[in-house]
C-alpha atoms as a PDB file:
ATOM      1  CA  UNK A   1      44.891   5.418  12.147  1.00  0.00           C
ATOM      2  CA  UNK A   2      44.117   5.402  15.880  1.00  0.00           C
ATOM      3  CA  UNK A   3      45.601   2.535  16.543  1.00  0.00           C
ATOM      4  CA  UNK A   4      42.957   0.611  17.410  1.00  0.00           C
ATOM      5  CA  UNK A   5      42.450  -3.443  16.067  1.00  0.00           C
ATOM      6  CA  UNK A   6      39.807  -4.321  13.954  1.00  0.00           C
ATOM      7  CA  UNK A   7      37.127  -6.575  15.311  1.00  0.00           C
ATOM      8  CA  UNK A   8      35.533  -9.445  13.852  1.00  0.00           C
ATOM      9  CA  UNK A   9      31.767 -10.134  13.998  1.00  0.00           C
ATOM     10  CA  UNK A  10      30.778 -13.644  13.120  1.00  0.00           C
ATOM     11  CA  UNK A  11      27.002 -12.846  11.653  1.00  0.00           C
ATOM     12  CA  UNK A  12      25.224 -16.429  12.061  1.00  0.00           C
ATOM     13  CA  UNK A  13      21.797 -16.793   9.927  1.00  0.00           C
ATOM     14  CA  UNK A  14      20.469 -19.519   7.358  1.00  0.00           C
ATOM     15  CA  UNK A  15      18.363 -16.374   5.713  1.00  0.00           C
ATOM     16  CA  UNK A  16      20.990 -14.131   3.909  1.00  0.00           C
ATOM     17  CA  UNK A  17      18.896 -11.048   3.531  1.00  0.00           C
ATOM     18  CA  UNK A  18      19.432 -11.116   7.550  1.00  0.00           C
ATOM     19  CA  UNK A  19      22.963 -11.007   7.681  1.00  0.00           C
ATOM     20  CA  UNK A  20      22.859  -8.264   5.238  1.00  0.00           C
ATOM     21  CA  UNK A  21      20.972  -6.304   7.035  1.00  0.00           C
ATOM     22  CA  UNK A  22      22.706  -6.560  10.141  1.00  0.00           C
ATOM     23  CA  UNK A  23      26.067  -5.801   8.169  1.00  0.00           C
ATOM     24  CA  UNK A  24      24.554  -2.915   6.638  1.00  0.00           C
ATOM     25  CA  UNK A  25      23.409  -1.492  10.353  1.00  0.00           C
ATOM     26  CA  UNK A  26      27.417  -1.542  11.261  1.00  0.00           C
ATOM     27  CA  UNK A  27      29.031  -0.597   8.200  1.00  0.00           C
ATOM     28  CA  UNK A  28      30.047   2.725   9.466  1.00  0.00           C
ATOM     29  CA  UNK A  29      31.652   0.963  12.034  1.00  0.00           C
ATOM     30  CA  UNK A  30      35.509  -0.493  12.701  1.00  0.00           C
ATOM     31  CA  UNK A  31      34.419  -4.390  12.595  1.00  0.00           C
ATOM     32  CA  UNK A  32      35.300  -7.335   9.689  1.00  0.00           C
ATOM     33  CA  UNK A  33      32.024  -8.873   9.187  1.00  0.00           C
ATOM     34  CA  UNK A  34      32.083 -12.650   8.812  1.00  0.00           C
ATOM     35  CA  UNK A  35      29.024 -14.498   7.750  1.00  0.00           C
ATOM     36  CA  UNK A  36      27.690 -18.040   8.244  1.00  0.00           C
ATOM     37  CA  UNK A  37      24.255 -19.691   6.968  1.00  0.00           C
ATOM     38  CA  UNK A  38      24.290 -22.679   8.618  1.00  0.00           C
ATOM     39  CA  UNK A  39      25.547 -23.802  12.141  1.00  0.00           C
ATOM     40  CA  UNK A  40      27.954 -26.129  10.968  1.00  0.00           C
ATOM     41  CA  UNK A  41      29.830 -23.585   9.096  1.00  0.00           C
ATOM     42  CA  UNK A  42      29.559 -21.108  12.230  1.00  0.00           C
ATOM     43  CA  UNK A  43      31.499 -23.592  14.200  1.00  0.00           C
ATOM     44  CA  UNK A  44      34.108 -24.136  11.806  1.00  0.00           C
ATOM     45  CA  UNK A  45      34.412 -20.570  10.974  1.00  0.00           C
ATOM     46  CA  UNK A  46      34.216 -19.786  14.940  1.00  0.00           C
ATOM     47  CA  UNK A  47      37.387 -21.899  15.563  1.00  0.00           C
ATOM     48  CA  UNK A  48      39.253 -20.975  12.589  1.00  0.00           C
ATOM     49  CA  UNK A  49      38.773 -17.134  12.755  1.00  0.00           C
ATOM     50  CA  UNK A  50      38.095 -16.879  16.462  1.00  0.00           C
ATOM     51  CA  UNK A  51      35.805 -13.897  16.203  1.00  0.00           C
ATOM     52  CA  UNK A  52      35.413 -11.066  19.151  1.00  0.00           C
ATOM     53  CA  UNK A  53      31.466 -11.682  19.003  1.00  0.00           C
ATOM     54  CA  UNK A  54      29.158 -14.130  17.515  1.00  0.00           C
ATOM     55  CA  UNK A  55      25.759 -12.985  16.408  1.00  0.00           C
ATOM     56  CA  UNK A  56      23.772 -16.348  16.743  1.00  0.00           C
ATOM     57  CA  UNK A  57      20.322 -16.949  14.954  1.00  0.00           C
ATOM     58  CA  UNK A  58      18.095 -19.125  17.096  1.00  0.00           C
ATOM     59  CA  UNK A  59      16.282 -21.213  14.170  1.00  0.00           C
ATOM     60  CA  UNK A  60      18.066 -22.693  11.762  1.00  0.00           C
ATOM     61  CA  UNK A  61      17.662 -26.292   9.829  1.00  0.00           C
ATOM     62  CA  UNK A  62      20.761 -27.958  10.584  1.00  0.00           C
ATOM     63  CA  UNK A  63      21.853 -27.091  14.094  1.00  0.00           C
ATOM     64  CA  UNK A  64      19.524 -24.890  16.239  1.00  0.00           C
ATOM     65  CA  UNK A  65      21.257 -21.713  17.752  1.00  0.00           C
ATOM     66  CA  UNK A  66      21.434 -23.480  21.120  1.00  0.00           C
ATOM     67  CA  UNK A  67      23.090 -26.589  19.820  1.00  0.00           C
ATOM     68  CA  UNK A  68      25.967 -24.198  18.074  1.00  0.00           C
ATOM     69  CA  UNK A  69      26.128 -22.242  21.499  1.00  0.00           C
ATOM     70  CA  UNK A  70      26.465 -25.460  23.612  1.00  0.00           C
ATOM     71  CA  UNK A  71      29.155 -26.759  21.055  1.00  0.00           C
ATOM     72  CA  UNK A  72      31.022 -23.509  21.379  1.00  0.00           C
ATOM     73  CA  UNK A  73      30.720 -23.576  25.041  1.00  0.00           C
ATOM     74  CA  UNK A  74      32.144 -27.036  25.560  1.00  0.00           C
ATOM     75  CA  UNK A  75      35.337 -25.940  23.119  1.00  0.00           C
ATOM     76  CA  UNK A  76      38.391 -24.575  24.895  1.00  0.00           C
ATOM     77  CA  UNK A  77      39.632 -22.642  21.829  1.00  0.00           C
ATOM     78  CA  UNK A  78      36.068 -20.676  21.243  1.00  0.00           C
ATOM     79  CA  UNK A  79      34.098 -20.877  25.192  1.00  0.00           C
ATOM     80  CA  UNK A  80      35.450 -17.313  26.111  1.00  0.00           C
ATOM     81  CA  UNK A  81      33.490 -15.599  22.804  1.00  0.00           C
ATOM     82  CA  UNK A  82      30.702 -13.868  23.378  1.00  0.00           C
ATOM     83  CA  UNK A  83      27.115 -14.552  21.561  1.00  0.00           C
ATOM     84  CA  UNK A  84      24.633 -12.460  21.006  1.00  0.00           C
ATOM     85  CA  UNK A  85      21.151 -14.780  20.158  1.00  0.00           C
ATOM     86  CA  UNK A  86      19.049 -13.511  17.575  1.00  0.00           C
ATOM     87  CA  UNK A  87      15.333 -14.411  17.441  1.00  0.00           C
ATOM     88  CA  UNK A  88      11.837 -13.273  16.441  1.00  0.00           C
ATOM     89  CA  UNK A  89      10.403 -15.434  19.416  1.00  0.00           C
ATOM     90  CA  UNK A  90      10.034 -13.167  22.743  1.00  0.00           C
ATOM     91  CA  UNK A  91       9.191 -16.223  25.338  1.00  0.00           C
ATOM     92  CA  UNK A  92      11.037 -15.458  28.673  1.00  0.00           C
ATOM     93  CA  UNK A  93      11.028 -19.051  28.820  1.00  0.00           C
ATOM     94  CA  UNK A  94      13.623 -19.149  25.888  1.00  0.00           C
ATOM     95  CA  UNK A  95      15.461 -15.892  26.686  1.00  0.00           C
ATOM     96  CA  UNK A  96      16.308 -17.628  30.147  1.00  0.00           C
ATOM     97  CA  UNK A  97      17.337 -20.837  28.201  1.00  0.00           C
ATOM     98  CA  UNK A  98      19.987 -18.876  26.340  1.00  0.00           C
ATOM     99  CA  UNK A  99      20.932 -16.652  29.047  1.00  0.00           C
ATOM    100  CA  UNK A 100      21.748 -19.999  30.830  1.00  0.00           C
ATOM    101  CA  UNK A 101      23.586 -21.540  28.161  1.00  0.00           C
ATOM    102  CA  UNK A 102      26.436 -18.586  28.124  1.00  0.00           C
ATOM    103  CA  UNK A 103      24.659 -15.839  25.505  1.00  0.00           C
ATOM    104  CA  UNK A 104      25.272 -12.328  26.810  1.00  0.00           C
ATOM    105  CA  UNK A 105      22.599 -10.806  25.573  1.00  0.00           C
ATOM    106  CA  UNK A 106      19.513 -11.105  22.873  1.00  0.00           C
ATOM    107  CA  UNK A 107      18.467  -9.035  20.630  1.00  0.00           C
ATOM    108  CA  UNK A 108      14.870  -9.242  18.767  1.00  0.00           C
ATOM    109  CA  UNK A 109      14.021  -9.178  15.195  1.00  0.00           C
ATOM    110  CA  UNK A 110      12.488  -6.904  13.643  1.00  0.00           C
ATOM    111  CA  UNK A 111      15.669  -5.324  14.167  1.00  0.00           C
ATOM    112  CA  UNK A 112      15.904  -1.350  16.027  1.00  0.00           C
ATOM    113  CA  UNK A 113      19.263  -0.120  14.217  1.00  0.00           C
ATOM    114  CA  UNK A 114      20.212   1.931  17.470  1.00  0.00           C
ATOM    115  CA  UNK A 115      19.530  -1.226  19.684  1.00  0.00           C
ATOM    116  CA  UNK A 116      21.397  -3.776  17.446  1.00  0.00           C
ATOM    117  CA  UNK A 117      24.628  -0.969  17.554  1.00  0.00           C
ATOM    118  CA  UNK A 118      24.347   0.109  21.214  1.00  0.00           C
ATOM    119  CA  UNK A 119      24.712  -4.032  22.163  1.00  0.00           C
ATOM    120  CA  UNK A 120      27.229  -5.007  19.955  1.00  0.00           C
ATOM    121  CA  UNK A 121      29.201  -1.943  20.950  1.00  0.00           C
ATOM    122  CA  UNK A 122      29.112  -2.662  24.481  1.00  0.00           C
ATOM    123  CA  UNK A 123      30.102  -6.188  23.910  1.00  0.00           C
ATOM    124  CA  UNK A 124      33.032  -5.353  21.855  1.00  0.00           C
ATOM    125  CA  UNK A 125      33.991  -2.299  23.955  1.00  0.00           C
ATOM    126  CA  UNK A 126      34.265  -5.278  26.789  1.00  0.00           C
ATOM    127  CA  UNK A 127      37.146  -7.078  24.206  1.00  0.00           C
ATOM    128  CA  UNK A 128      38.769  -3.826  23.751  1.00  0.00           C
ATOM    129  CA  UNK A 129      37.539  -2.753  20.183  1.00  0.00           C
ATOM    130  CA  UNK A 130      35.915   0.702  21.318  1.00  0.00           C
ATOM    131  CA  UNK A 131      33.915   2.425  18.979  1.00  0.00           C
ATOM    132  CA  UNK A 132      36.099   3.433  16.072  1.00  0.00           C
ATOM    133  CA  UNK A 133      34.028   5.888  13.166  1.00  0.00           C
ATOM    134  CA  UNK A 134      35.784   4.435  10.350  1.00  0.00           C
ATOM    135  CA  UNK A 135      33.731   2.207   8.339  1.00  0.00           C
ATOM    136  CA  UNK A 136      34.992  -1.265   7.694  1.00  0.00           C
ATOM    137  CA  UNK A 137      32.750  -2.164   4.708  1.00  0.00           C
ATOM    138  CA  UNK A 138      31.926  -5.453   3.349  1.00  0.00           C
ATOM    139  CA  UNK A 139      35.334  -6.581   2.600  1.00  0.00           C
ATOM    140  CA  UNK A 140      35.703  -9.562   5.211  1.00  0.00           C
ATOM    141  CA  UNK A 141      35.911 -12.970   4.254  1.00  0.00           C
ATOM    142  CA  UNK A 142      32.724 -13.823   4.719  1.00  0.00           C
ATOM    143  CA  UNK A 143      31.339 -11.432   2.432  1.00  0.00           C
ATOM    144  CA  UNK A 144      33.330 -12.899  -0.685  1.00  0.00           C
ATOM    145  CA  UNK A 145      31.248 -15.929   0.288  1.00  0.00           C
ATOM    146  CA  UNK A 146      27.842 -14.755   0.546  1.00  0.00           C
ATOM    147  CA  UNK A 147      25.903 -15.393  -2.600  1.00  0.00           C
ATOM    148  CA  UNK A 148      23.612 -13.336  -4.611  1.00  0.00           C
ATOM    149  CA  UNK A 149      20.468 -14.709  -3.691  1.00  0.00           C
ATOM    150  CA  UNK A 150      18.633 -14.762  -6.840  1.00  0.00           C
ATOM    151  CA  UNK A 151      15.219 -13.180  -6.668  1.00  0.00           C
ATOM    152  CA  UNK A 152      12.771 -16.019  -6.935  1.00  0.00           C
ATOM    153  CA  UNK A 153       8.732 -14.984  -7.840  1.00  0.00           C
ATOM    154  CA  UNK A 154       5.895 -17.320  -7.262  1.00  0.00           C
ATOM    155  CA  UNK A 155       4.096 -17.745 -10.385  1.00  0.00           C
ATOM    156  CA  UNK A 156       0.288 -15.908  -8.720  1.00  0.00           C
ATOM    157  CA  UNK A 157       2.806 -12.559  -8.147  1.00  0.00           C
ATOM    158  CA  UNK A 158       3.906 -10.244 -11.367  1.00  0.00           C
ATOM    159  CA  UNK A 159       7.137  -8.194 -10.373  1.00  0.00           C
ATOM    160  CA  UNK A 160       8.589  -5.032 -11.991  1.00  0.00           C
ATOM    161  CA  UNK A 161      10.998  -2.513 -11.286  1.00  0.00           C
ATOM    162  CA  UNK A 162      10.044   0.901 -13.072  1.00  0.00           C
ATOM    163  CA  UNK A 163      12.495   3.404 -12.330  1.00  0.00           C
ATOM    164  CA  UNK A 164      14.180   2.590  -9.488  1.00  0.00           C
ATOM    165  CA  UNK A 165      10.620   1.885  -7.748  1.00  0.00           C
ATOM    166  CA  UNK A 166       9.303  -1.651  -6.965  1.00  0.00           C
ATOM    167  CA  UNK A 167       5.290  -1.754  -6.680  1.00  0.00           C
ATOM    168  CA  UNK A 168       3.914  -3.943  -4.185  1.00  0.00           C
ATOM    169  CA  UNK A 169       0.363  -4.452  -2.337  1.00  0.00           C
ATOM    170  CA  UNK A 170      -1.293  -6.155   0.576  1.00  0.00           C
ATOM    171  CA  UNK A 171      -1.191 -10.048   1.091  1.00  0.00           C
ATOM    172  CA  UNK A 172      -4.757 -10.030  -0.641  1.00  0.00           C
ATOM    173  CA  UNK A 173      -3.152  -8.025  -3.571  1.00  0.00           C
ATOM    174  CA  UNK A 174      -0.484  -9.011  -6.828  1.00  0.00           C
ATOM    175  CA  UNK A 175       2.407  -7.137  -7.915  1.00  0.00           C
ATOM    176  CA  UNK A 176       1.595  -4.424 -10.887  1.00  0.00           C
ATOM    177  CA  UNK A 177       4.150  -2.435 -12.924  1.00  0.00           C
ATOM    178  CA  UNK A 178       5.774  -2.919 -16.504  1.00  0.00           C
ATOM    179  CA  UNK A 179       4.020  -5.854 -17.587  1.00  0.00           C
ATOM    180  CA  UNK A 180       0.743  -4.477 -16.710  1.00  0.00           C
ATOM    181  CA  UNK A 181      -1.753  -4.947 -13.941  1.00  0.00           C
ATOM    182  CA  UNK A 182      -2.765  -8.175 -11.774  1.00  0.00           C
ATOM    183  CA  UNK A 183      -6.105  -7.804 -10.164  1.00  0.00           C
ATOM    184  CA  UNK A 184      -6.352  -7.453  -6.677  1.00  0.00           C
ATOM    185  CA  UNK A 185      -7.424 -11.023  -5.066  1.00  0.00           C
ATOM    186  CA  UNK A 186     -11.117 -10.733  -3.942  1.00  0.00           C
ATOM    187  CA  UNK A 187     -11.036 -11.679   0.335  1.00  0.00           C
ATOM    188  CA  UNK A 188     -14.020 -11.084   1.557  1.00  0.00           C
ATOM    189  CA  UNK A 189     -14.619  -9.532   5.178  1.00  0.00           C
ATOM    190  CA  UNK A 190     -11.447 -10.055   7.063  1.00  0.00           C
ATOM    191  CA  UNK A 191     -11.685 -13.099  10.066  1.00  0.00           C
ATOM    192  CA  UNK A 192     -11.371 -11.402  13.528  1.00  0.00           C
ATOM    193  CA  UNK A 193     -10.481 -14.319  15.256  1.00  0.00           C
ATOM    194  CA  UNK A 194      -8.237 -14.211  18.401  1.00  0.00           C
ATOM    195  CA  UNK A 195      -5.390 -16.479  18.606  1.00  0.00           C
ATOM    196  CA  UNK A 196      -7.021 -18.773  21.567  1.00  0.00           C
ATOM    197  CA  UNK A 197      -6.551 -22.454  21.926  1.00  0.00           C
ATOM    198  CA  UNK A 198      -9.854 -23.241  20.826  1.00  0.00           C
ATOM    199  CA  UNK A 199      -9.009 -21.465  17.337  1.00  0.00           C
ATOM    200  CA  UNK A 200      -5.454 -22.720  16.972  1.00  0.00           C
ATOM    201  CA  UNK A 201      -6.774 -26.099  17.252  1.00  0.00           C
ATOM    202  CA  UNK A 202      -9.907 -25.413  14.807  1.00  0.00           C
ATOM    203  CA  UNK A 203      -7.183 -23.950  12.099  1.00  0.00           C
ATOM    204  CA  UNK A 204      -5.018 -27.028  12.914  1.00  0.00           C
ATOM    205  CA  UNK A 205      -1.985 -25.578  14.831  1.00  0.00           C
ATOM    206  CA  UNK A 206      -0.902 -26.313  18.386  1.00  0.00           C
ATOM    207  CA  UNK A 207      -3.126 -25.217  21.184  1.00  0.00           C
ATOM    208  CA  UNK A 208      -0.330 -23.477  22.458  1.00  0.00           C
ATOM    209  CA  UNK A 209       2.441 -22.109  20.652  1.00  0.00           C
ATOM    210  CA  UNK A 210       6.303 -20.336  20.801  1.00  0.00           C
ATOM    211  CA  UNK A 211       5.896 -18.550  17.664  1.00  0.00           C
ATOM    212  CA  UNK A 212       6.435 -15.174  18.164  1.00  0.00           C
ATOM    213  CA  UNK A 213       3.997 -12.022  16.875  1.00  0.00           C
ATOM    214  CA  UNK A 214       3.302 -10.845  13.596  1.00  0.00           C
ATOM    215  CA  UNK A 215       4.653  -6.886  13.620  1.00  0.00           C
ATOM    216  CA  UNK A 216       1.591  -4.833  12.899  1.00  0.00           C
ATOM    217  CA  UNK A 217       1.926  -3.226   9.855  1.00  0.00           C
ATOM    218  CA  UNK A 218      -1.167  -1.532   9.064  1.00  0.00           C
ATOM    219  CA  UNK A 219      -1.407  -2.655   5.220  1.00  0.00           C
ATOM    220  CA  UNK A 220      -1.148  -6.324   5.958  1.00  0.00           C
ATOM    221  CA  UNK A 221      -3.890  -8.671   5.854  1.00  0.00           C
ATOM    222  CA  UNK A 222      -3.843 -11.621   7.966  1.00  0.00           C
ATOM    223  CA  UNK A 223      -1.784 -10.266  10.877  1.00  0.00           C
ATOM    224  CA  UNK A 224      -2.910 -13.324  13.661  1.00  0.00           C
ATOM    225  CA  UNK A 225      -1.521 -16.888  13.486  1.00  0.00           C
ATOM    226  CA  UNK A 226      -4.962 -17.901  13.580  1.00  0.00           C
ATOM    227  CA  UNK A 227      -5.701 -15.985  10.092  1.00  0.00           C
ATOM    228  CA  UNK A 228      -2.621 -16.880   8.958  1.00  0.00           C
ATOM    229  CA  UNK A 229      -3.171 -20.413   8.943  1.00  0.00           C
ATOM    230  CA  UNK A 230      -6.926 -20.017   7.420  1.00  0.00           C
ATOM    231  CA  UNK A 231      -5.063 -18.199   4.485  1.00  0.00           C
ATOM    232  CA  UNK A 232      -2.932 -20.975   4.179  1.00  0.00           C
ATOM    233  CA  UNK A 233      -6.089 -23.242   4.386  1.00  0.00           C
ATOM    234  CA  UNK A 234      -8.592 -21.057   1.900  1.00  0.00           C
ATOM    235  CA  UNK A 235      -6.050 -19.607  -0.380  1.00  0.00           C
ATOM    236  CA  UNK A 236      -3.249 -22.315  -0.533  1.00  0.00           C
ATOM    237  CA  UNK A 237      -5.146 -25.635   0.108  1.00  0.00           C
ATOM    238  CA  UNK A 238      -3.140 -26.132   3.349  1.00  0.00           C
ATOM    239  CA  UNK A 239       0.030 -25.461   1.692  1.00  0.00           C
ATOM    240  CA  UNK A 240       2.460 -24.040   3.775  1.00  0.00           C
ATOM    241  CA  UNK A 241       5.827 -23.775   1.716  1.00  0.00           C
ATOM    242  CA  UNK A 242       3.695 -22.314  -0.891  1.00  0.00           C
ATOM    243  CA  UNK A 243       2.582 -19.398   0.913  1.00  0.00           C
ATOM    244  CA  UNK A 244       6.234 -19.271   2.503  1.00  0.00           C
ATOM    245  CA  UNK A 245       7.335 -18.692  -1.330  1.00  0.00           C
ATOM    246  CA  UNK A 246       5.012 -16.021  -2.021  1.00  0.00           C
ATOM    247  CA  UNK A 247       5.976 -13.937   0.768  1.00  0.00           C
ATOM    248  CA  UNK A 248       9.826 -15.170   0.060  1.00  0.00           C
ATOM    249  CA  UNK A 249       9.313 -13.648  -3.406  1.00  0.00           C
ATOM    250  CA  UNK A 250       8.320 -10.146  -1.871  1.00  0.00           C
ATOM    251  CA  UNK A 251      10.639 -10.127   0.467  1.00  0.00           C
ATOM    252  CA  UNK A 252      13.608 -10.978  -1.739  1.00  0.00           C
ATOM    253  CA  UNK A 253      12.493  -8.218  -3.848  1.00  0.00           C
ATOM    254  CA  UNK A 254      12.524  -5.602  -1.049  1.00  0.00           C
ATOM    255  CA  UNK A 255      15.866  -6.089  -0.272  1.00  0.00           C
ATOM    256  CA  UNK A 256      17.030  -6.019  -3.831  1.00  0.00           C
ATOM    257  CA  UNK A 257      15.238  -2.691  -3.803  1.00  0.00           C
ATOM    258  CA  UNK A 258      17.077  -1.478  -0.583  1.00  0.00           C
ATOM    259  CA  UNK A 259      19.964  -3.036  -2.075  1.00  0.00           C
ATOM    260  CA  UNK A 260      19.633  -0.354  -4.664  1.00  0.00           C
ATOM    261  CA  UNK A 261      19.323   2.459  -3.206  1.00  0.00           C
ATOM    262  CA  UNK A 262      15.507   2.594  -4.593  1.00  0.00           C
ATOM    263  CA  UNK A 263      11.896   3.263  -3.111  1.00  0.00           C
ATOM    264  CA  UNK A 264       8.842   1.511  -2.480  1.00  0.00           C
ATOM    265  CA  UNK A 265       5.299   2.169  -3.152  1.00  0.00           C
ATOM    266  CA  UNK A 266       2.453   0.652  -1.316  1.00  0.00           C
ATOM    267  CA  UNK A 267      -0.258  -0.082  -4.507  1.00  0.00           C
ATOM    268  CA  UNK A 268      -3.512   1.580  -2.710  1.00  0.00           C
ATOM    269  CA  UNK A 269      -2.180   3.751   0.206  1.00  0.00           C
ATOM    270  CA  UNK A 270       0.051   6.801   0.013  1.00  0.00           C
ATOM    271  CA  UNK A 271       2.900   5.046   1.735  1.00  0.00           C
ATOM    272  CA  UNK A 272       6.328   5.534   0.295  1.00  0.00           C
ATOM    273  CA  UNK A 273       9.411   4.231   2.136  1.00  0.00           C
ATOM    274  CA  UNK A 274      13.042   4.465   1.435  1.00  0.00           C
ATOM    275  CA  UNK A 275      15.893   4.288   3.281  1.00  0.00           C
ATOM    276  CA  UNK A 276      16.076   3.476   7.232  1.00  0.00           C
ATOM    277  CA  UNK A 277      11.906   3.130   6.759  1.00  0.00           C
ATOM    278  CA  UNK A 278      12.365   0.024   3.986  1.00  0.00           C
ATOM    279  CA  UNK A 279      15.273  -1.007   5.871  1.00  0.00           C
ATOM    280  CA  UNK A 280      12.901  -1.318   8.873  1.00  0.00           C
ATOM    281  CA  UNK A 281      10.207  -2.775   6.664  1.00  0.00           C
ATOM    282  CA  UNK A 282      12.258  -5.283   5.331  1.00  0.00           C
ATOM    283  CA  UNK A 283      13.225  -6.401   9.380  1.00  0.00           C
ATOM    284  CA  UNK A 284       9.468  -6.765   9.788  1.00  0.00           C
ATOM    285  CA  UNK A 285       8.803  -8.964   6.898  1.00  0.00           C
ATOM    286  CA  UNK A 286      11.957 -10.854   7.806  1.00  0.00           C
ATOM    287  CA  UNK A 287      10.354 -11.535  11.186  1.00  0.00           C
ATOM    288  CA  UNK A 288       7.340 -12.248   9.394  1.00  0.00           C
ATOM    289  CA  UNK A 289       8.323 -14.981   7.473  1.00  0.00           C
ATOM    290  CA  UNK A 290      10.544 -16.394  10.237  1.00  0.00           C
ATOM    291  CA  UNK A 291       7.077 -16.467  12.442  1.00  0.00           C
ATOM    292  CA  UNK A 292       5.401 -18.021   9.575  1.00  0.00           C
ATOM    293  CA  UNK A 293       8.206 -20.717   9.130  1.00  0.00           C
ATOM    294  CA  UNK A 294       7.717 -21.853  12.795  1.00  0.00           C
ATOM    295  CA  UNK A 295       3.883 -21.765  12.448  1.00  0.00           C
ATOM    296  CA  UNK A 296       4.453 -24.263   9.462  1.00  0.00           C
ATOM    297  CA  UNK A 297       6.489 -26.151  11.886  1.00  0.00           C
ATOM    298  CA  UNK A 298       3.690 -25.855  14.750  1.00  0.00           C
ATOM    299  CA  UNK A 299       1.111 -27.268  11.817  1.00  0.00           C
ATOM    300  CA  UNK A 300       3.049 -30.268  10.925  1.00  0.00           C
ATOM    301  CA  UNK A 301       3.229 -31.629  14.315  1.00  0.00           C
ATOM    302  CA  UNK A 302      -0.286 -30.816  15.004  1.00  0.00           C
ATOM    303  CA  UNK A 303      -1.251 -32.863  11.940  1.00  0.00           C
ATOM    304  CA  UNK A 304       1.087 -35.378  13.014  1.00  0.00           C
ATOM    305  CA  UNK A 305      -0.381 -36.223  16.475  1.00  0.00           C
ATOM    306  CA  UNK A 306      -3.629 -36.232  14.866  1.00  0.00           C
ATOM    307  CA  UNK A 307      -2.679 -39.011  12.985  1.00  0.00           C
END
């Protein structure tokens, strides 16, 4: 064509749906996607395919971001790659971590499509991969690894698709659709608590925390880590993993629906989105569960020191 190489971009996340959506941001553009879900597989893949950028996920089970980044650092064969972190957290106080460790940049979840394309391009412009227009698809060999995740549903949540559309509600609210209606769970007044140390203690989470924010969208109950964790307490009997599932079950059903091309329907409000807007939707509960996951985190050691 123009003569230029193809780059690869090594895509590092335990949560699939991520990676996905980060591949489906550059698709239009000249780059082999490779994926990873773990850090141990990033590092092998790293020195085996020796990629021209490494998008790095901060929080992961096996090997944090920062351990994979020091590991790369300290190899010969992969120090000179670039990485990219990737993280829901905004602490400066972390940022300057990475930045110290060797990461060029960051970028923040929920994901901006024109951010996440303007820094990889400027990264890979620096390696000598430009800009190219021609799409490069899914066709890397990471993506004949990455599994179907297969769409999981608590058993308090009723799912349907009817014609292409996926009904959803609030986190007070069940699924409706083919197999009839779920009643709407009965709240109460909604807690205005701020997220003080004084509360985060009463609620049983650190005084302080690094968790990052909740995006705001307007239809969501329980938008505070404070309220978050008396849901968890009221609704769940202190169950974290069990509220994880339930919002794991809508969001693995939101990206099957952007996966298809389809649109969503807020039950209750006049909100419709398809497209870039459930794309962008999908980034926010992606950042919403990854902020929940490290309040569950934050919980266990508080209940730990307690004891």
């Amino acid at each position: 064509m123009n003569g230029q190489r193809t780059m690869k971009l090594l895509i590092v996340d335990d949560e699939e749906i991520n990676i996905k959506l980060l591949a489906s941001i550059l698709e239009d553009k000249k780059i082999t996607p490779l994926f990873a879900t773990n850090g141990s597989d990033a590092l092998a893949m790293a020195r085996k395919e020796l990629p021209d950028l490494i998008l790095l996920d901060v929080i992961m089970p096996d090997i944090d971001g920062y351990e994979v980044c020091k590991r790369l650092q300290a190899d010969p064969a992969t120090k000179d790659i670039p990485i990219i972190f990737l993280t829901g957290q905004r602490s400066a106080v972390d940022e300057a971590k990475g930045l110290d460790m060797g990461a060029v940049d960051y970028i923040f979840k929920p994901y901006d499509p024109h951010i996440v394309r303007s820094k990889i391009q400027n990264q890979l412009a620096l390696r000598g991969g430009g800009s190219g227009k021609n799409s490069a698809g899914g066709g890397g060999a990471g993506a004949r690894g990455l599994s179907q995740r297969a769409v999981a549903a608590a058993a308090v949540v009723v799912i349907a698709v009817v014609a292409g559309v996926i009904f959803f509600g609030s986190d007070s609210e069940f699924f409706q659709g083919l197999f009839g209606e779920d009643v709407p769970e009965a709240t109460g007044p909604q807690p205005r608590l701020a997220d003080n140390a004084d509360q985060r203690l009463a609620v049983g989470l650190g005084a302080a925390t690094l968790c990052g924010e909740i995006p705001p969208v307007e239809w969501w109950d329980y938008k505070t880590h404070v309220t978050v964790a008396i849901r968890v307490r009221s609704r769940f009997e202190g169950d974290w993993d069990a509220y994880i599932d339930v919002w794991t079950a809508r969001y693995d059903n939101l990206v099957k629906l952007f996966e298809d091309g389809a649109a969503a329907r807020v039950v209750d409000t006049d909100v419709v989105l398809a497209g870039a807007d459930l794309q962008n939707y999908v980034s926010q509960m992606a950042t919403r569960l990854d902020v929940t996951k490290c309040l569950a985190n934050e919980a266990q050691a508080a209940a730990v020191r307690a004891n």
